[in-house]
PDB file of N, CA and C in Angstrom:
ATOM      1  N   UNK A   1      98.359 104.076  94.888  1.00  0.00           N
ATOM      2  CA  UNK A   1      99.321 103.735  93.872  1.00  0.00           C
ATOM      3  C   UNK A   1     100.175 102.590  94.410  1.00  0.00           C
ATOM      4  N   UNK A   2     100.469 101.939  93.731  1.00  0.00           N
ATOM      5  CA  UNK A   2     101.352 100.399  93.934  1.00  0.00           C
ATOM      6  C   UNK A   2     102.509 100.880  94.666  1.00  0.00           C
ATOM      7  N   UNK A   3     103.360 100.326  95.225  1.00  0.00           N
ATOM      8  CA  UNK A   3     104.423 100.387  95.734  1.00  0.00           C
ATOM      9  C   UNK A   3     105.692  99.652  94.754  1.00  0.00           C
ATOM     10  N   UNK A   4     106.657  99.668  94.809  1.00  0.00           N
ATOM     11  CA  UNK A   4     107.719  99.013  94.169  1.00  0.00           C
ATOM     12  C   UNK A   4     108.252  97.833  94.848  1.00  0.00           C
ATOM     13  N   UNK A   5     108.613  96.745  93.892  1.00  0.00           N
ATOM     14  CA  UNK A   5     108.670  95.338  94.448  1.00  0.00           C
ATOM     15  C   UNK A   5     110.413  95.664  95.336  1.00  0.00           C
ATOM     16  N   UNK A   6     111.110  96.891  94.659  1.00  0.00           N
ATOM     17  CA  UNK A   6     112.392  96.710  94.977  1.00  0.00           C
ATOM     18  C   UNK A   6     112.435  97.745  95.834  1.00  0.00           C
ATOM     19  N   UNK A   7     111.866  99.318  96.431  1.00  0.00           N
ATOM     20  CA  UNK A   7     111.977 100.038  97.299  1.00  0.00           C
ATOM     21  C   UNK A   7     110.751 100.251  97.965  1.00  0.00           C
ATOM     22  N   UNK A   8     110.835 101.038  98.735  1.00  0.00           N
ATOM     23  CA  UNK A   8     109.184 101.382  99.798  1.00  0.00           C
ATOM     24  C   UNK A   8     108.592 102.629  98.832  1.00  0.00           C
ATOM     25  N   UNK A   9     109.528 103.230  98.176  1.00  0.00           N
ATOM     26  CA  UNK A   9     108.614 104.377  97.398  1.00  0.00           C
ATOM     27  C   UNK A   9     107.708 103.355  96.741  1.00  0.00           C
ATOM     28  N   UNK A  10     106.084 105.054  96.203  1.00  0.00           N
ATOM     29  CA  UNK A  10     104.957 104.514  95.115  1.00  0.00           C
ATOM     30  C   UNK A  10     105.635 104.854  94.048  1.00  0.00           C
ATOM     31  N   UNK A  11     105.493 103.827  93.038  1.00  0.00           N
ATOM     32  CA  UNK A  11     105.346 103.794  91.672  1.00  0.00           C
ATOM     33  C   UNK A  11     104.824 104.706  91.044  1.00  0.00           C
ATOM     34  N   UNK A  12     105.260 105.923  90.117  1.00  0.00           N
ATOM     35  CA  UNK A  12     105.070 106.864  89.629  1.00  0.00           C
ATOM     36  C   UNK A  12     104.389 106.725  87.870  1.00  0.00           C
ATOM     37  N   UNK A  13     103.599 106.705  87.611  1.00  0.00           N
ATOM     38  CA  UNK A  13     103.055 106.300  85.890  1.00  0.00           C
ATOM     39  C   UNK A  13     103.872 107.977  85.381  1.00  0.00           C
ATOM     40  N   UNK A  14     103.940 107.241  84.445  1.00  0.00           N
ATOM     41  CA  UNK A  14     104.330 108.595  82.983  1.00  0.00           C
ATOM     42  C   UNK A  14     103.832 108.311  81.857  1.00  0.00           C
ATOM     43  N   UNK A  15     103.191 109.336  81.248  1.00  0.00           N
ATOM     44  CA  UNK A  15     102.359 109.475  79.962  1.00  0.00           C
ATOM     45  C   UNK A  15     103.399 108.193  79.155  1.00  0.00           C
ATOM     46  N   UNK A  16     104.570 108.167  79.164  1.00  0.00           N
ATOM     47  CA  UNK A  16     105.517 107.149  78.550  1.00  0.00           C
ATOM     48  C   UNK A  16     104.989 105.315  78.093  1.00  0.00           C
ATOM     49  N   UNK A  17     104.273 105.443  79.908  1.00  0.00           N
ATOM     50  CA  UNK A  17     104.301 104.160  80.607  1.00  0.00           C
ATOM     51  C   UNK A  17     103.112 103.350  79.617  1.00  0.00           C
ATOM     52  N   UNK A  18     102.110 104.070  78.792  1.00  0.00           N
ATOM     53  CA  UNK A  18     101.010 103.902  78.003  1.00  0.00           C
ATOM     54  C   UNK A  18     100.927 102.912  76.870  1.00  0.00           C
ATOM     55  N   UNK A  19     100.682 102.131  76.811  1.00  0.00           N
ATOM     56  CA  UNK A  19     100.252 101.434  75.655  1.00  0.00           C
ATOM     57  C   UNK A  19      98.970 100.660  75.718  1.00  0.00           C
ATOM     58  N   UNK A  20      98.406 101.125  74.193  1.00  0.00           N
ATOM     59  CA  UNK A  20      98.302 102.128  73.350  1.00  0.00           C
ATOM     60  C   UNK A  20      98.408 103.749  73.846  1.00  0.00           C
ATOM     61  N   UNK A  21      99.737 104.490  73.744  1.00  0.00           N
ATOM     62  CA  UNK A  21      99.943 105.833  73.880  1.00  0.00           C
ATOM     63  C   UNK A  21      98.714 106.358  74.223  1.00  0.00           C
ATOM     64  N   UNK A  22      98.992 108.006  74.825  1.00  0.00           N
ATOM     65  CA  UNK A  22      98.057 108.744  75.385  1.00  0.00           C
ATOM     66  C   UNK A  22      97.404 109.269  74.164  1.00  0.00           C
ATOM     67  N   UNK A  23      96.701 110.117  74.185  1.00  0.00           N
ATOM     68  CA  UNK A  23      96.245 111.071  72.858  1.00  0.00           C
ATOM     69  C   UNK A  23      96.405 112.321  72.923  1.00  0.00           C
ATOM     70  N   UNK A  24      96.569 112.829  74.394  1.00  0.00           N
ATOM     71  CA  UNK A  24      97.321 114.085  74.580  1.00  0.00           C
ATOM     72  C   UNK A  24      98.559 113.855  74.555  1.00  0.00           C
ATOM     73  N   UNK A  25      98.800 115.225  73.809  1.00  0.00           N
ATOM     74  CA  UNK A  25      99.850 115.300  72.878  1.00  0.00           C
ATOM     75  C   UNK A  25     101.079 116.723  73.867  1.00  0.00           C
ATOM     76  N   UNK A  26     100.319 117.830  74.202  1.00  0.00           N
ATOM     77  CA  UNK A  26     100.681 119.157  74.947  1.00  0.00           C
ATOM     78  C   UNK A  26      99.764 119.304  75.910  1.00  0.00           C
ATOM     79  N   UNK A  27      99.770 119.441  77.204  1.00  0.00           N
ATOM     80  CA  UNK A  27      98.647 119.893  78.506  1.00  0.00           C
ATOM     81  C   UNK A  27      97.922 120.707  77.996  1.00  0.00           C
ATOM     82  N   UNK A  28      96.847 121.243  78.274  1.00  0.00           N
ATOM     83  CA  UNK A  28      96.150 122.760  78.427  1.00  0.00           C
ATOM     84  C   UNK A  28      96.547 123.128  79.446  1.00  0.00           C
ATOM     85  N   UNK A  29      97.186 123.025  80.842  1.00  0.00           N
ATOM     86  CA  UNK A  29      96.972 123.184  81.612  1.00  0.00           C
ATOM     87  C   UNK A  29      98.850 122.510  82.691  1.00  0.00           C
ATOM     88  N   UNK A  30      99.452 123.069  82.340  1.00  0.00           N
ATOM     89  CA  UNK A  30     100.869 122.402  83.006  1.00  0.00           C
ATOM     90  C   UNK A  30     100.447 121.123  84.095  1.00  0.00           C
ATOM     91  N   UNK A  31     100.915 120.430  83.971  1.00  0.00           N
ATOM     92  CA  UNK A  31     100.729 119.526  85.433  1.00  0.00           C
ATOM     93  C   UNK A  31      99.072 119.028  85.867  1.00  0.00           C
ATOM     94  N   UNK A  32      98.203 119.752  84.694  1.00  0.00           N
ATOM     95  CA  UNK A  32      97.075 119.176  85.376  1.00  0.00           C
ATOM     96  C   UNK A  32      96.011 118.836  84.123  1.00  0.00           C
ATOM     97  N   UNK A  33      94.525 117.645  84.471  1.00  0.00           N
ATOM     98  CA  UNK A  33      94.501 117.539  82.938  1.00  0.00           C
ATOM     99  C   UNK A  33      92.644 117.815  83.642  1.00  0.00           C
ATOM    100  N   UNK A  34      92.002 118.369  81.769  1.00  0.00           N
ATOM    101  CA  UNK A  34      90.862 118.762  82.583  1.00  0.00           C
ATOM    102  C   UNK A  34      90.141 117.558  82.107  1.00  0.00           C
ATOM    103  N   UNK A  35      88.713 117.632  82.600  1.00  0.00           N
ATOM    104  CA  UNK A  35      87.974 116.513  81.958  1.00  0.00           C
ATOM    105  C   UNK A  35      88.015 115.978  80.981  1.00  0.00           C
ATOM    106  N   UNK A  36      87.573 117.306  79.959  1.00  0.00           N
ATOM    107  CA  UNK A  36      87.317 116.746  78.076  1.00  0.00           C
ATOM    108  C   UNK A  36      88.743 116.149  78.517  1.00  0.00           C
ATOM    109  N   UNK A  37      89.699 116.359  78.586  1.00  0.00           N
ATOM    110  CA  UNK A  37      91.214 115.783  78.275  1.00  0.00           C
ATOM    111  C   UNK A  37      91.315 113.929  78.717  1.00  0.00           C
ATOM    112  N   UNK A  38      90.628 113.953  80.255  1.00  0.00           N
ATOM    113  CA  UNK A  38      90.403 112.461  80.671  1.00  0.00           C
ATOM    114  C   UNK A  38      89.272 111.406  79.628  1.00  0.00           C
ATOM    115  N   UNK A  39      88.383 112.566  79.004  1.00  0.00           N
ATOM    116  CA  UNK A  39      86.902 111.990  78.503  1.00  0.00           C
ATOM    117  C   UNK A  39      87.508 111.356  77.404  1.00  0.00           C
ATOM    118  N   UNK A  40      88.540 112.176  76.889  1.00  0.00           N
ATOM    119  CA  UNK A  40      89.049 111.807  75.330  1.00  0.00           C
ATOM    120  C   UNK A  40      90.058 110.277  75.217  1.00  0.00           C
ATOM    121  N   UNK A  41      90.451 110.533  76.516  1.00  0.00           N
ATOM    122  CA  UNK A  41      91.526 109.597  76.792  1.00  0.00           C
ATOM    123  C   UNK A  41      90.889 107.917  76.902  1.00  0.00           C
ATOM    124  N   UNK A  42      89.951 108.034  77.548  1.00  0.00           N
ATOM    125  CA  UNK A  42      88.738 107.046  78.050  1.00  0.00           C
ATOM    126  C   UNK A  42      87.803 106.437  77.452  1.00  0.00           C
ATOM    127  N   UNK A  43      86.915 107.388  76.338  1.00  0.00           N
ATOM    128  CA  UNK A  43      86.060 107.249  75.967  1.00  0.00           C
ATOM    129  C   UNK A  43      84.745 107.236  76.725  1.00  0.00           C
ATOM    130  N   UNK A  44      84.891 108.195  77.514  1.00  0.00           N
ATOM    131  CA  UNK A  44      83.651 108.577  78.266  1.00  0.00           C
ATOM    132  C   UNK A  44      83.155 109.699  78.086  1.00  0.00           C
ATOM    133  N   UNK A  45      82.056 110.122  79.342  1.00  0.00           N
ATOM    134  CA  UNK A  45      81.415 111.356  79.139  1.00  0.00           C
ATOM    135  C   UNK A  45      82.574 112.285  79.879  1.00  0.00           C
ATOM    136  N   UNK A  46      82.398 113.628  79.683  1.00  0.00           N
ATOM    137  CA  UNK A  46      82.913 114.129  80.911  1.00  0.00           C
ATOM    138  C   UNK A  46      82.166 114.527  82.051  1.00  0.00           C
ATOM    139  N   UNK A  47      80.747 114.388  82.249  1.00  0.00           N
ATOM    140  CA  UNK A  47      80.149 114.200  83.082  1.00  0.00           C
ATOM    141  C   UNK A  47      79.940 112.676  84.587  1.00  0.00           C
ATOM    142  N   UNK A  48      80.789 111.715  83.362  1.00  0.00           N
ATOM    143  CA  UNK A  48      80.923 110.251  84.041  1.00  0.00           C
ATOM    144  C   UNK A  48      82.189 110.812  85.022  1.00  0.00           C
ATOM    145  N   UNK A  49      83.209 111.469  84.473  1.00  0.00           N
ATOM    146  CA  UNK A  49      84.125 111.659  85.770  1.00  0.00           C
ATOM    147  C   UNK A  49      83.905 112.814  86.047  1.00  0.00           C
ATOM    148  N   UNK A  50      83.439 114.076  86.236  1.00  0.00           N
ATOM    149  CA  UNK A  50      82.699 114.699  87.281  1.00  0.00           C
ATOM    150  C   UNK A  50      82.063 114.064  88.265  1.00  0.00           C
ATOM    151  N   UNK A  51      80.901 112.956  88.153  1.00  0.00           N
ATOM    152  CA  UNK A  51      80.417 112.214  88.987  1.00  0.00           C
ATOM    153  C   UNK A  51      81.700 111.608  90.223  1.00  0.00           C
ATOM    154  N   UNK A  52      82.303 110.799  89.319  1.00  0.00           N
ATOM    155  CA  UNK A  52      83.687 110.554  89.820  1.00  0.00           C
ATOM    156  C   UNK A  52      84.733 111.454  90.662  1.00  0.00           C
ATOM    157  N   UNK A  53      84.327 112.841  90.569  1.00  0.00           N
ATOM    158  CA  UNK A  53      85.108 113.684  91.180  1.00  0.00           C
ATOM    159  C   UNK A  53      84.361 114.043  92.359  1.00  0.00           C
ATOM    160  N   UNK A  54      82.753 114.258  92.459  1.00  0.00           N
ATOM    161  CA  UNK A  54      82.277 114.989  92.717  1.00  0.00           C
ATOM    162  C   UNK A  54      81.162 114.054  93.846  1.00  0.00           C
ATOM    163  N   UNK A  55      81.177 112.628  93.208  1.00  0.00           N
ATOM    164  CA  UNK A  55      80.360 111.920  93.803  1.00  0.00           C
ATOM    165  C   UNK A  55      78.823 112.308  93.319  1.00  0.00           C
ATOM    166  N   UNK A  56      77.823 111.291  94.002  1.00  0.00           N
ATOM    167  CA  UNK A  56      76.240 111.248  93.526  1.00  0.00           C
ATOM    168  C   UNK A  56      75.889 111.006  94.675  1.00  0.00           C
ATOM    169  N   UNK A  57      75.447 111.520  96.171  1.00  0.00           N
ATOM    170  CA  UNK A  57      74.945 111.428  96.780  1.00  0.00           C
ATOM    171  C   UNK A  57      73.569 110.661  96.800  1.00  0.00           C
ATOM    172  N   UNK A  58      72.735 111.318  95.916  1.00  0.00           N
ATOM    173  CA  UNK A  58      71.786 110.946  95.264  1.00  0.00           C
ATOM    174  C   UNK A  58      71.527 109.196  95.448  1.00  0.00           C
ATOM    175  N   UNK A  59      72.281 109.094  94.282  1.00  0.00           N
ATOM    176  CA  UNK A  59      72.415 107.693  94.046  1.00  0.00           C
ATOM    177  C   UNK A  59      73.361 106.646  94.788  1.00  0.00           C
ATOM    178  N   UNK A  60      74.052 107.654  95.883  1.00  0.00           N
ATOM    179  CA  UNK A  60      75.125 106.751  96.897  1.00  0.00           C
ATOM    180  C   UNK A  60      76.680 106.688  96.318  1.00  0.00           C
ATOM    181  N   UNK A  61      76.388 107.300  95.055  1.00  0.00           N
ATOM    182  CA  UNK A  61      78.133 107.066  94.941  1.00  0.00           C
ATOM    183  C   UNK A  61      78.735 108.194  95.339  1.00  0.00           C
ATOM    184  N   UNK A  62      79.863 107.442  96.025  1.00  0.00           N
ATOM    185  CA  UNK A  62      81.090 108.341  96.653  1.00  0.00           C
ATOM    186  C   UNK A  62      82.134 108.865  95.524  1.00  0.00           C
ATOM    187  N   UNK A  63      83.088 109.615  96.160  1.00  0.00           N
ATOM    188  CA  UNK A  63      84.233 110.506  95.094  1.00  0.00           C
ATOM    189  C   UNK A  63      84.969 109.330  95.046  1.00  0.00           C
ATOM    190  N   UNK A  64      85.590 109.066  94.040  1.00  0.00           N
ATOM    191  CA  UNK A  64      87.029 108.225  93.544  1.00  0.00           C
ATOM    192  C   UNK A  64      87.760 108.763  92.626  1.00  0.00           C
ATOM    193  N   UNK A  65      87.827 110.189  92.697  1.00  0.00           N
ATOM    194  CA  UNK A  65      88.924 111.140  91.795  1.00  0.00           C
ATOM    195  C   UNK A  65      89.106 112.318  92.810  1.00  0.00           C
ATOM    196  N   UNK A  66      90.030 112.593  92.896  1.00  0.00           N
ATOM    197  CA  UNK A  66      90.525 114.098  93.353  1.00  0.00           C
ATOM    198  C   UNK A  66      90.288 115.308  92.514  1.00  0.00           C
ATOM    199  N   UNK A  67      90.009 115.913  92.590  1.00  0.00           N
ATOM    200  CA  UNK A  67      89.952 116.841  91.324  1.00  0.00           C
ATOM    201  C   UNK A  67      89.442 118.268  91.932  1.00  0.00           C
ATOM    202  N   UNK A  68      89.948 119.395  91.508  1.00  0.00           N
ATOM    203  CA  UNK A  68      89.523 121.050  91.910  1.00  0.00           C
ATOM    204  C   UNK A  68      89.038 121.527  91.165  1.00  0.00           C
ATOM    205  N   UNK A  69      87.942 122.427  91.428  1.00  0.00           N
ATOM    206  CA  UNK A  69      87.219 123.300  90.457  1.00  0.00           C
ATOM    207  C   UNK A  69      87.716 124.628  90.755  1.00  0.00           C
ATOM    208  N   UNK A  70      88.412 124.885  89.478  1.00  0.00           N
ATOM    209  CA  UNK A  70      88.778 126.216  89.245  1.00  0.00           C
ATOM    210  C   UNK A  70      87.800 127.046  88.481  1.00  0.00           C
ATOM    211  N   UNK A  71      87.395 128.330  88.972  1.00  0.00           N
ATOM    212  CA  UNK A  71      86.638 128.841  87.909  1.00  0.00           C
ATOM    213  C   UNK A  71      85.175 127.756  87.542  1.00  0.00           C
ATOM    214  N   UNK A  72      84.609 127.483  85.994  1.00  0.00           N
ATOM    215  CA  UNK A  72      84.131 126.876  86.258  1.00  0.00           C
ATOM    216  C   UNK A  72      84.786 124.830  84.840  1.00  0.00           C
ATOM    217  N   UNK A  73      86.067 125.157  85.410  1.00  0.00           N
ATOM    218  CA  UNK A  73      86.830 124.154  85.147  1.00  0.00           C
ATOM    219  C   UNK A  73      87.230 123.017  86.306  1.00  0.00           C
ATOM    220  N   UNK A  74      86.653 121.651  85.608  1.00  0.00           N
ATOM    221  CA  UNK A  74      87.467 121.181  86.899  1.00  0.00           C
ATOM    222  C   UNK A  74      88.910 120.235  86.818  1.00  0.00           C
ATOM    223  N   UNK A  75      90.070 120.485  87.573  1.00  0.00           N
ATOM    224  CA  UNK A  75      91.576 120.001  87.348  1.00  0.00           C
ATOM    225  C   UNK A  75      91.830 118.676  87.923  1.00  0.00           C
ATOM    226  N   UNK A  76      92.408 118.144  87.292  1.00  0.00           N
ATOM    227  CA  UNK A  76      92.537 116.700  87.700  1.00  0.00           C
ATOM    228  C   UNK A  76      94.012 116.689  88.066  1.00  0.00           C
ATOM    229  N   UNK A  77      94.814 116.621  89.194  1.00  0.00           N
ATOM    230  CA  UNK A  77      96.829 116.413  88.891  1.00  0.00           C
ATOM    231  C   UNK A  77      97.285 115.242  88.138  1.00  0.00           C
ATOM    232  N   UNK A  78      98.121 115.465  87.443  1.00  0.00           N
ATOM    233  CA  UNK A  78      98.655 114.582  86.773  1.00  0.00           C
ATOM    234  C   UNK A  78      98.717 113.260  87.097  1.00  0.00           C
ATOM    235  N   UNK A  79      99.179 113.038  88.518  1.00  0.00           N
ATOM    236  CA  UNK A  79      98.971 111.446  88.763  1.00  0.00           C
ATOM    237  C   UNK A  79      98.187 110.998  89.126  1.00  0.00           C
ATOM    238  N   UNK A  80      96.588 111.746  90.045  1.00  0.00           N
ATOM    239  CA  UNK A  80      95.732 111.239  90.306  1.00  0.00           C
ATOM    240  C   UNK A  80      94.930 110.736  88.732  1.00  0.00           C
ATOM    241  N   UNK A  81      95.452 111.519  87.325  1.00  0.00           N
ATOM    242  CA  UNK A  81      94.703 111.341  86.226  1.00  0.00           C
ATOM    243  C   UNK A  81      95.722 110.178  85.811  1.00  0.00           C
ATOM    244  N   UNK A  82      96.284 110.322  85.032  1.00  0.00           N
ATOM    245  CA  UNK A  82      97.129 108.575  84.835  1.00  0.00           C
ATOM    246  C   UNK A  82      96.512 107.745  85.780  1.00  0.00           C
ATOM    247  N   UNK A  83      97.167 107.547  87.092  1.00  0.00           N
ATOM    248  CA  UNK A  83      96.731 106.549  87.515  1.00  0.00           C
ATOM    249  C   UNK A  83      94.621 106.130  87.601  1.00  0.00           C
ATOM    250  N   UNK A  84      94.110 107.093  87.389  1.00  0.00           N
ATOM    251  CA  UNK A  84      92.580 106.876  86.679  1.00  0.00           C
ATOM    252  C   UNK A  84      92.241 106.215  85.360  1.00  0.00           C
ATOM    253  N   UNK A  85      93.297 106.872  84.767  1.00  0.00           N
ATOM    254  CA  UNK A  85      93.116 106.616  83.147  1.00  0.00           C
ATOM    255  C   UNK A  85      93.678 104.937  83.048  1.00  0.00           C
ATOM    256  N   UNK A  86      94.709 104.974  83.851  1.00  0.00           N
ATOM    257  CA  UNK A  86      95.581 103.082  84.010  1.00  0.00           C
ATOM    258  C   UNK A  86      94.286 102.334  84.633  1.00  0.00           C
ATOM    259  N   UNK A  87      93.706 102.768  85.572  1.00  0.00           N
ATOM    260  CA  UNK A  87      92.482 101.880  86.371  1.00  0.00           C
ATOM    261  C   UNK A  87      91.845 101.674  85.393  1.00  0.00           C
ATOM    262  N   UNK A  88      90.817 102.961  84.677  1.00  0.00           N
ATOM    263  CA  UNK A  88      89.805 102.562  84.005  1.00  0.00           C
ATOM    264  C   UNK A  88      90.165 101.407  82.178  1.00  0.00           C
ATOM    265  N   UNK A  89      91.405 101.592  81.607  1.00  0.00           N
ATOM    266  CA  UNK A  89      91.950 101.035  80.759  1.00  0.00           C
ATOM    267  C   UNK A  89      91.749  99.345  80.870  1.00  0.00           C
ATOM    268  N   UNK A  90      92.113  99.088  82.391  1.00  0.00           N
ATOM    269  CA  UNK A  90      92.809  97.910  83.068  1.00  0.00           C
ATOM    270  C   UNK A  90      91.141  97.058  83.165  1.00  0.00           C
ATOM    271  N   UNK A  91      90.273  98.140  83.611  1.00  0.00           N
ATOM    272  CA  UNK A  91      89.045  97.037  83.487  1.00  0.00           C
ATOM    273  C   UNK A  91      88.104  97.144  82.602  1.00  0.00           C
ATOM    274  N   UNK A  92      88.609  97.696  81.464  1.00  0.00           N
ATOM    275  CA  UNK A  92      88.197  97.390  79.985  1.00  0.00           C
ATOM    276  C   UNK A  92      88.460  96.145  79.825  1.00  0.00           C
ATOM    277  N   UNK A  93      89.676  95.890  80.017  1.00  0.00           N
ATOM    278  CA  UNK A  93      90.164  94.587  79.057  1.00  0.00           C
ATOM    279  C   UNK A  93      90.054  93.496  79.722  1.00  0.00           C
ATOM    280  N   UNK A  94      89.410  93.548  80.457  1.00  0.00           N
ATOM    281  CA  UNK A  94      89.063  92.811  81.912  1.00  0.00           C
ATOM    282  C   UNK A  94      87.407  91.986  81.557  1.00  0.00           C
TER     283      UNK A  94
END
């Protein structure tokens, strides 16, 4: 996460920070968001960020999401998901 031009703290995103706004509206999940929730946000699969969580050995790709499998759900924290959802947005329009 970026740092701030004016202190040493990281820069914190908030659902706020969004434009075009989020589409979640209420968590399922306090503090944490699950796939379908990132998939919807994105327009992806939710299998594209599983991969992303989980990596493809297979095919050589490494993890670039944090994410826990609860049960057989997997949780994304709030800022590792914003700041995913800001990445992947950023090289859309790119």
């Amino acid at each position: 996460m970026p740092k701030s031009l004016t202190t040493s703290e990281n820069n914190i995103l908030c659902p706020e920070d969004f434009d075009p706004p989020l589409k979640r509206k209420e968590p399922t999940i306090p503090g944490y968001w699950t796939l379908e929730e990132i998939s919807g946000e994105i327009g992806m699969t939710s299998r594209k960020i599983q991969y992303d969580i989980l990596g493809r050995p297979a095919v050589g790709l490494e993890p670039s999401l944090k994410g826990y499998k609860v049960a057989q759900v997997f949780l994304v924290p709030d800022a590792d998901a914003l700041e995913y959802i800001q990445k992947y947005r950023n090289r859309k329009k790119s």
